[in-house]
Protein backbone atom coordinates (compact mmCIF):
# COMPACT_ATOMS: atom_id res chain seq x y z
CA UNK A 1 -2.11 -27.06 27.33
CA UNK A 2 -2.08 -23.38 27.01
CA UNK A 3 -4.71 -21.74 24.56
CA UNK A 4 -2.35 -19.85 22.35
CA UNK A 5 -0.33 -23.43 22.17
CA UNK A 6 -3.03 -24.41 19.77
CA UNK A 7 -3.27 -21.47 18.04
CA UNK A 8 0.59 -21.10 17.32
CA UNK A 9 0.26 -25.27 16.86
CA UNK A 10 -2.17 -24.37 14.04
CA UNK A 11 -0.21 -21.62 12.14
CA UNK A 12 2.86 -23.67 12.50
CA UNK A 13 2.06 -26.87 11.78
CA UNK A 14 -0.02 -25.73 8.50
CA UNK A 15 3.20 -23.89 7.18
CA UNK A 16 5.59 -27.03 8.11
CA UNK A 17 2.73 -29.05 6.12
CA UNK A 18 2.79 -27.36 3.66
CA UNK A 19 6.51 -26.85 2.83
CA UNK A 20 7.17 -30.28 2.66
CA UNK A 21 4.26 -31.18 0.64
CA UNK A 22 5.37 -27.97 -1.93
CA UNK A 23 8.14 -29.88 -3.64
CA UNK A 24 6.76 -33.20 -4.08
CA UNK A 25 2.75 -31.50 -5.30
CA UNK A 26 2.08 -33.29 -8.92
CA UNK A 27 4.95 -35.86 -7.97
CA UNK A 28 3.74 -39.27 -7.99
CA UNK A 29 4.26 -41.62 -5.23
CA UNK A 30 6.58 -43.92 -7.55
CA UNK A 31 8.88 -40.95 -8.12
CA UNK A 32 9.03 -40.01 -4.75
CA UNK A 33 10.03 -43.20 -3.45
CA UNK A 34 12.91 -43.80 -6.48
CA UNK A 35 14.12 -40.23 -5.29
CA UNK A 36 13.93 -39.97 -1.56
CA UNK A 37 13.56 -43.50 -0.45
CA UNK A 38 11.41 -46.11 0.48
CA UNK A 39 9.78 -44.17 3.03
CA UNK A 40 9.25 -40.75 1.33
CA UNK A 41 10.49 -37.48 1.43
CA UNK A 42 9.87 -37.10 5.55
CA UNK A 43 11.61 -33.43 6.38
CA UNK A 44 11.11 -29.85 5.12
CA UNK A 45 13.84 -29.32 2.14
CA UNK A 46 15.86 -26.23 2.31
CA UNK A 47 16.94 -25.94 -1.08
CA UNK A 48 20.37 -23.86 -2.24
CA UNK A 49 18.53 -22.24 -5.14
CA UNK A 50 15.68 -21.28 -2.35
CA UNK A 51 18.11 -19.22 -0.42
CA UNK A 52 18.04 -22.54 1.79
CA UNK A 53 14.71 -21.65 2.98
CA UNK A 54 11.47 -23.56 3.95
CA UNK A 55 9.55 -22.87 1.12
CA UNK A 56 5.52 -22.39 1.41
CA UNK A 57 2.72 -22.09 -1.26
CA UNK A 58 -0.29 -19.94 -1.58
CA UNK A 59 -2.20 -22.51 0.70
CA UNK A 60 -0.07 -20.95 3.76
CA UNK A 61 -0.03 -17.23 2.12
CA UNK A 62 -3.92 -17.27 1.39
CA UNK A 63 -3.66 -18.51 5.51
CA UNK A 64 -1.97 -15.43 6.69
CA UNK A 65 -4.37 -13.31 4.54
CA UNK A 66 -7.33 -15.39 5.72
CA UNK A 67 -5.81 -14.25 9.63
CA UNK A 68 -5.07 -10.63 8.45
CA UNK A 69 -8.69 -10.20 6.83
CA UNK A 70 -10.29 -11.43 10.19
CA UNK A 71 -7.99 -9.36 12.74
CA UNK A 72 -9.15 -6.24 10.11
CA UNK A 73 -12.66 -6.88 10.51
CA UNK A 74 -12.33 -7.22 14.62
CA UNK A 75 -10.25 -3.84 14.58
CA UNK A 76 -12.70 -1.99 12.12
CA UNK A 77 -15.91 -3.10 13.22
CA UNK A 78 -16.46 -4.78 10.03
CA UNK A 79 -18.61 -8.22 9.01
CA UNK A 80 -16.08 -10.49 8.47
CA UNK A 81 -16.45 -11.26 4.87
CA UNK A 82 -15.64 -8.02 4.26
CA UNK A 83 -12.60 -7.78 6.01
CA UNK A 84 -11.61 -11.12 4.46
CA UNK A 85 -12.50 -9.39 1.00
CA UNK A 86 -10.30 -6.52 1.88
CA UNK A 87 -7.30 -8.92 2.60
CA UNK A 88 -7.73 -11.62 -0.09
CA UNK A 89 -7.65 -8.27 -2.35
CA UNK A 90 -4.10 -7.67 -1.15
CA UNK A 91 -3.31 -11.16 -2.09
CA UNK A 92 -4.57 -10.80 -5.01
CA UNK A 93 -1.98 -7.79 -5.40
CA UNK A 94 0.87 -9.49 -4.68
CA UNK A 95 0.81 -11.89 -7.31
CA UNK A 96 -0.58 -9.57 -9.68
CA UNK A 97 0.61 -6.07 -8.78
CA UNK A 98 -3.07 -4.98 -9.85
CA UNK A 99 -5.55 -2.64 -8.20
CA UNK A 100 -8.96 -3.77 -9.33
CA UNK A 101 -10.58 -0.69 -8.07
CA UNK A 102 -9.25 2.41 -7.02
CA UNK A 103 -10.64 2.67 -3.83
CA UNK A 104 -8.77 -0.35 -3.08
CA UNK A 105 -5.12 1.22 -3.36
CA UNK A 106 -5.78 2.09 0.15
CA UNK A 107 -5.73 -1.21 1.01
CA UNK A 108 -2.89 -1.88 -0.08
CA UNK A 109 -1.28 0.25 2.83
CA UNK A 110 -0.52 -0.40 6.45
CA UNK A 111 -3.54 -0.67 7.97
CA UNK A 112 -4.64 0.17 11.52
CA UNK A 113 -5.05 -2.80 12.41
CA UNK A 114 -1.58 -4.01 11.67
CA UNK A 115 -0.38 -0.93 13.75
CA UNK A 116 -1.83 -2.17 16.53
CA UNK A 117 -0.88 -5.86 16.47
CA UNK A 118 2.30 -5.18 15.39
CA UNK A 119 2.79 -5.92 11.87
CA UNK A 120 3.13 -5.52 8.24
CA UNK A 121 1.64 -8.04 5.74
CA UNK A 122 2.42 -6.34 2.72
CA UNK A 123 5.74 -5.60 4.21
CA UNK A 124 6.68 -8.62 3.64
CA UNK A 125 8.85 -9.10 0.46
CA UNK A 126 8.25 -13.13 0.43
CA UNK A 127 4.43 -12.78 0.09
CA UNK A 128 4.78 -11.47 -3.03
CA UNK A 129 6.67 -15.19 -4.17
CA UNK A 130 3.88 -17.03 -6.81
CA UNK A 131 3.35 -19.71 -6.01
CA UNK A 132 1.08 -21.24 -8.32
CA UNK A 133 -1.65 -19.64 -6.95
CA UNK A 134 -5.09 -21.12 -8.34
CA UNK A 135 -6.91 -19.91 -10.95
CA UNK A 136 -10.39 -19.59 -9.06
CA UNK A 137 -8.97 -17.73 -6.63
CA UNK A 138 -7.29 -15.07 -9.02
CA UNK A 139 -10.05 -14.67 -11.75
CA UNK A 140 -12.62 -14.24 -8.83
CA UNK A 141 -11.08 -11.67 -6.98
CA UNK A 142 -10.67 -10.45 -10.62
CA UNK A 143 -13.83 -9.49 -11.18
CA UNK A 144 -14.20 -7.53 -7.63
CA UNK A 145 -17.09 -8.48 -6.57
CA UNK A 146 -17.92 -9.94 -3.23
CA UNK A 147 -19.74 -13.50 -4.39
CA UNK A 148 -22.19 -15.30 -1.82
CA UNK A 149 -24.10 -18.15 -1.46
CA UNK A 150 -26.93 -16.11 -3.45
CA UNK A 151 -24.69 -14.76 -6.24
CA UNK A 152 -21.29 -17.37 -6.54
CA UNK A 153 -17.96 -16.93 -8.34
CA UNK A 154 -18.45 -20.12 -10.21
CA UNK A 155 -18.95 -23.64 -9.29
CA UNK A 156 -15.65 -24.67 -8.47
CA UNK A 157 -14.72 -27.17 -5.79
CA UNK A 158 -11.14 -27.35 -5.47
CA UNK A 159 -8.91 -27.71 -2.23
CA UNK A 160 -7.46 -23.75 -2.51
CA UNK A 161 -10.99 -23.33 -0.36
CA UNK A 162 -9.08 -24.79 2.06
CA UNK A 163 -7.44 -21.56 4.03
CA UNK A 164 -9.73 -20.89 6.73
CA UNK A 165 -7.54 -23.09 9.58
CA UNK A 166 -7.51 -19.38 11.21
CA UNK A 167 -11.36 -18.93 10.93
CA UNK A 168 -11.59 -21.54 13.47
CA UNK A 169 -8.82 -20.11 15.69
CA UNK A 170 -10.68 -16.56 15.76
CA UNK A 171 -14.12 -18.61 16.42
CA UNK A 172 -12.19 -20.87 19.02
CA UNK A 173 -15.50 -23.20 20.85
CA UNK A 174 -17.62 -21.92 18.72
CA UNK A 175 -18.00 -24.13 16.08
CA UNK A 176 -21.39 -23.06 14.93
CA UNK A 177 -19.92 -19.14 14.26
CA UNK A 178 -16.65 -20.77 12.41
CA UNK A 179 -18.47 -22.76 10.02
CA UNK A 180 -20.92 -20.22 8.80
CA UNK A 181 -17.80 -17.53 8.55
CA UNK A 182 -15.51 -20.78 7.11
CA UNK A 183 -18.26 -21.10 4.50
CA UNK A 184 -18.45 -17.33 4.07
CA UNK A 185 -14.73 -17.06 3.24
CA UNK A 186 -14.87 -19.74 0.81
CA UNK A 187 -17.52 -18.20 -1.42
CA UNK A 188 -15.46 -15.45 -2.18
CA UNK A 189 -13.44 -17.20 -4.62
CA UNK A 190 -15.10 -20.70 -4.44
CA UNK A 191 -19.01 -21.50 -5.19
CA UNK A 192 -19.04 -24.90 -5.25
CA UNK A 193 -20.98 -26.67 -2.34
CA UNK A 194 -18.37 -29.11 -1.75
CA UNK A 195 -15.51 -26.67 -2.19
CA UNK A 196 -17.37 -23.74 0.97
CA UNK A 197 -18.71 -26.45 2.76
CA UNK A 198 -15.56 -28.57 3.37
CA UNK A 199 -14.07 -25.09 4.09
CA UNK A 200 -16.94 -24.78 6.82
CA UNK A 201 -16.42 -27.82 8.75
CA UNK A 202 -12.42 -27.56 8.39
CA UNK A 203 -13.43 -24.49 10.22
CA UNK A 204 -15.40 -25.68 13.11
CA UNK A 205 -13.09 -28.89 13.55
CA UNK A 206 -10.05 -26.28 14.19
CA UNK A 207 -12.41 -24.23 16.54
CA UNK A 208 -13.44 -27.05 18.62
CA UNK A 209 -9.61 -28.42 19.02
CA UNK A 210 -8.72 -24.65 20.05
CA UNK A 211 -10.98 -25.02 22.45
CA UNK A 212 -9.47 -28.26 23.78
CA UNK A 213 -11.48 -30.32 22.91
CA UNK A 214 -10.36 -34.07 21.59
CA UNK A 215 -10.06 -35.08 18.23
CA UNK A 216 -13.02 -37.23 18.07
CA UNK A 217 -15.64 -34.73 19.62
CA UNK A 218 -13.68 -32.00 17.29
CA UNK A 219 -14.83 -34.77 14.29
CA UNK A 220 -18.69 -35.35 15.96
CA UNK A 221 -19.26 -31.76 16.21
CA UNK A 222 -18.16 -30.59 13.06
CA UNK A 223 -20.14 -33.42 11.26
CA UNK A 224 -23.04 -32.58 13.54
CA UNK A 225 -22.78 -29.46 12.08
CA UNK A 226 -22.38 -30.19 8.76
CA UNK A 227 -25.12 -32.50 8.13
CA UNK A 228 -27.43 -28.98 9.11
CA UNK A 229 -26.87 -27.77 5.47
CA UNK A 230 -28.19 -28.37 1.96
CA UNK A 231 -25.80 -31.00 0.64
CA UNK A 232 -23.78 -31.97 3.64
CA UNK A 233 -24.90 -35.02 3.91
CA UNK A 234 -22.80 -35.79 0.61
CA UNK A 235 -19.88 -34.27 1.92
CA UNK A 236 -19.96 -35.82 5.11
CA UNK A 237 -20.31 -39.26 3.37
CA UNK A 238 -16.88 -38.57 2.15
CA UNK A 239 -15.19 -37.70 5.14
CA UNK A 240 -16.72 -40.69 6.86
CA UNK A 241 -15.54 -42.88 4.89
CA UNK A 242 -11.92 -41.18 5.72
CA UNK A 243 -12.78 -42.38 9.37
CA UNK A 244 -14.12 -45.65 8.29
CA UNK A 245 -10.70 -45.71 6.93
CA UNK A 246 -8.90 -44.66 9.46
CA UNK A 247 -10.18 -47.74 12.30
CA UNK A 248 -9.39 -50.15 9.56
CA UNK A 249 -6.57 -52.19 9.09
CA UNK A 250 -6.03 -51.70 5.62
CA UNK A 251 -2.53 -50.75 4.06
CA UNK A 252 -2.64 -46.79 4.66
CA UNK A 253 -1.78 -46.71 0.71
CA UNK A 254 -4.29 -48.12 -0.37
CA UNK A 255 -6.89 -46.40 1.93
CA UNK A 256 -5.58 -42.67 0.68
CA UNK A 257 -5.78 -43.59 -2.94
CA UNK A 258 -9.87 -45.06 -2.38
CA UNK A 259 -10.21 -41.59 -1.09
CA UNK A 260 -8.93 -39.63 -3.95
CA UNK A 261 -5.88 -37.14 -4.51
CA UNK A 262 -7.07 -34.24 -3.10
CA UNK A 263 -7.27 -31.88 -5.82
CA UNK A 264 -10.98 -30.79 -4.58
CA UNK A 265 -11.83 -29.40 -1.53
CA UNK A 266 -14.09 -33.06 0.02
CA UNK A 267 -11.31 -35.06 -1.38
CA UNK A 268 -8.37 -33.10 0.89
CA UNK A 269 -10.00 -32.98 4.07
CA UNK A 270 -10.63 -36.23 4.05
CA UNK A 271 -7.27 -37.28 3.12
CA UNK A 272 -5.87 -34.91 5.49
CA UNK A 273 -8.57 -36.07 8.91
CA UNK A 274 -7.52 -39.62 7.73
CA UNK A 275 -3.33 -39.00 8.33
CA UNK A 276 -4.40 -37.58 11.81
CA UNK A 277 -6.70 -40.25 13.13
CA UNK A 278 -3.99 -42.84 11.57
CA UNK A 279 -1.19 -41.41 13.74
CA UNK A 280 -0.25 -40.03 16.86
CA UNK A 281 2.55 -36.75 15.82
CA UNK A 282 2.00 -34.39 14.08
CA UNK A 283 5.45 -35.18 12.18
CA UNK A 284 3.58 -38.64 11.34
CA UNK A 285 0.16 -36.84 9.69
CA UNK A 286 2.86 -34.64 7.62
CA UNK A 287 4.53 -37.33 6.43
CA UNK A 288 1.97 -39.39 5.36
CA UNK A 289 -0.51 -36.95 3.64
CA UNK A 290 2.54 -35.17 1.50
CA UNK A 291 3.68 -38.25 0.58
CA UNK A 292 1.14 -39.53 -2.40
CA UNK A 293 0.04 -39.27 -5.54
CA UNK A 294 -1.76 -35.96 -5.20
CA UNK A 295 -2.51 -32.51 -3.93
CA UNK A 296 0.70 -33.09 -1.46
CA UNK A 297 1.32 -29.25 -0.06
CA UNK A 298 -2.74 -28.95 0.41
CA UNK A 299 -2.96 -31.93 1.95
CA UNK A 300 0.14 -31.34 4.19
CA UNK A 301 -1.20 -27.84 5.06
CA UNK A 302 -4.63 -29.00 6.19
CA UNK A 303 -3.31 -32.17 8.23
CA UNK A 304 -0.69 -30.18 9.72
CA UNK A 305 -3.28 -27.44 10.74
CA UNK A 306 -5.77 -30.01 12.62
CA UNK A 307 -2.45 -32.42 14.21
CA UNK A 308 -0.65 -28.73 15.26
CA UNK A 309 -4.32 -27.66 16.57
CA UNK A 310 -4.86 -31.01 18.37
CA UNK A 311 -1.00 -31.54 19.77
CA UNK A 312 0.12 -27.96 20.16
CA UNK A 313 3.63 -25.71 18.75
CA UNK A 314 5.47 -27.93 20.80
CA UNK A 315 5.17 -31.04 18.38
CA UNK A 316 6.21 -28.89 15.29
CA UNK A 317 9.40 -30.90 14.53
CA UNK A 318 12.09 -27.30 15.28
CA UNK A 319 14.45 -28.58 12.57
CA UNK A 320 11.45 -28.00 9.78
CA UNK A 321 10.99 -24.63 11.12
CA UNK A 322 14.87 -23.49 10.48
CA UNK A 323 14.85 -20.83 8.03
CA UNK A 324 10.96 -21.35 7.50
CA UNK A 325 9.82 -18.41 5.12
CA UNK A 326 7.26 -15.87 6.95
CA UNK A 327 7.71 -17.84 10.76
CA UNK A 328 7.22 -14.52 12.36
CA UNK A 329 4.21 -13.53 10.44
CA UNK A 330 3.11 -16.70 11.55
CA UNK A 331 3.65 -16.58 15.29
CA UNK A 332 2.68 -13.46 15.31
CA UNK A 333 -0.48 -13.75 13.69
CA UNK A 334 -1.22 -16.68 15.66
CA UNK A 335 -0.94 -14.59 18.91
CA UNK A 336 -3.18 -11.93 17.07
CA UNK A 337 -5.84 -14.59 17.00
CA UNK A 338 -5.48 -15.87 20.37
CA UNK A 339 -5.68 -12.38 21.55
CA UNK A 340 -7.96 -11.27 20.10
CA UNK A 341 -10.58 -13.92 18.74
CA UNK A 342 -14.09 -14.29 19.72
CA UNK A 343 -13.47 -17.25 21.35
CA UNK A 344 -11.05 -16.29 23.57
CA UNK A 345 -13.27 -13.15 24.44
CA UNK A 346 -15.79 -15.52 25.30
CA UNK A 347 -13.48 -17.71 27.47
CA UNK A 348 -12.58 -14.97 29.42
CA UNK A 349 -16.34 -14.12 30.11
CA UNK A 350 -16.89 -17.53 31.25
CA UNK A 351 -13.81 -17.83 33.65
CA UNK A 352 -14.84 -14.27 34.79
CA UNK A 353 -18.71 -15.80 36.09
CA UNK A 354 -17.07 -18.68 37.28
């Protein structure tokens, strides 16, 4: 498969995920079944009071920021936490229409970078849509500061951490660089161990399936990786179980509600690794981690990130990308990764000495 398959894959499949999951977040799995049948709500709703539109959340527009932050830092010669900063600062504009500081009205411009690649983030009318965008996330990026591991936001944990699929695209086969900068991107908004660290190894799982490598090694090396830190060895109790889960035979509804609703960050990865290794389609992973009790859109976005990562654009059903809100962003900024992420830099190199 093509590199920038995966990378598109990714993007894609995280916004399909998410759209579906969007309408039926905080609907129980009762109610969905009494209102869409007995096998869920299984397609992306274009709704007439939606301008018939695939709808996405902050988890997909926190994604394209998480891209934009990263393709800033490459252009700029910046770390990239603070190009990340920069961009989740424009986020934070378009759902507040507040400058924190004044030297970040600049921001707030077309940058560069975007010149160069091709785009316009804040250009884009539909980014400025709320969609419930989560508290942690807005009151740190209130405060503007740039929280760390040494000085955190708070000690939240919740599954908003969950935006860096395009961390691991930019990092693509290196694992090790996309969970520390996974991690990094977390703590700006998120200081709860569980809450950076499942951001960290959500990282490095996309980076290693960039790289083409299979799902199980993507698993094994992320965990490897994992286990490295202060309190992943709690964490990565959690998301075995998922896999313990996942070679079972137990009913698949039962198994996702023993794991939890994903409403924290542990909780929707594992939820969301679970619906992958349980299927073979990306369509299939959608389907069954929106449809629950819980954190549906989350859920959707993360399994549809790893299954669009692992299967390519290619399995991204085309009817739940019809009138998908932001789908050039997306391929766009997908491309923009491919181009020009570290991995790929370093996969040239290699096929260069070859």
């Amino acid at each position: 498969m093509d590199g920038a398959e995966r990378f598109v894959g990714c993007m894609l499949g995280g916004a399909a995920g998410d759209a579906l999951g969007y309408l039926i977040e905080y609907v129980d799995l009762k109610t969905i079944h009494k209102k869409y049948g007995p096998y869920g709500l299984r397609t992306v709703l274009k709704l007439e009071a939606n301008g018939k539109r695939g709808i996405i959340s902050d988890d997909t527009q926190l994604a394209l920021f998480t891209a934009d932050g990263l393709l800033w830092a490459k252009h700029d010669g910046l770390a990239p936490e603070e190009g990340l900063y920069r961009s989740y600062m424009r986020w934070y504009y378009t759902q507040t229409e507040r400058i924190i500081r004044p030297e970040h009205a600049r921001w707030m411009k077309k940058q560069a970078h975007e010149e160069s690649l091709g785009y316009d983030l804040m250009g884009e009318p539909l980014l400025f849509a709320r969609r419930a965008p989560g508290k942690a996330c807005l009151i740190a990026l209130a405060s503007g500061l740039r929280f760390t591991k040494e000085k955190k936001a708070n000690a939240c944990k919740s599954s908003a951490a969950l935006r860096t699929g395009p961390v691991g695209l930019f990092y693509a086969g290196d694992a090790d660089a996309a969970f520390a900068v996974g991690c990094r991107a977390a703590l700006l908004t998120h200081g709860g161990a569980t809450a950076y660290l499942a951001a960290g190894t959500f990282s490095a799982i996309i980076s290693l399936l960039a790289a083409g490598k299979t799902l199980g090694q993507a698993v094994v090396g992320a965990f490897e990786r994992l286990q490295q830190e202060e309190g992943g060895v709690e964490l990565w109790k959690t998301l075995q179980a998922a896999v313990d889960e996942a070679m079972s035979d137990r009913n698949p509804v039962r198994s996702m509600k023993k794991l939890g609703l994903g409403w924290n960050a542990d909780e929707a990865l594992a939820l969301s690794l679970y619906c992958v290794m349980k299927t073979t389609s990306l369509k299939d992973a959608v389907i069954m981690a929106c449809n629950q009790d819980g954190d549906s859109d989350t859920c959707g976005a993360v399994s549809g990130s790893i299954a669009g990562a692992l299967y390519g654009a290619k399995d991204v059903p085309k009817n739940w990308l019809t009138h998908m809100e932001c789908l050039d962003l997306l391929q766009g900024l997908a491309k923009g990764l491919y181009e020009q992420g570290v991995g790929s830099a370093a996969a040239e190199a290699k096929e260069t000495d070859e």
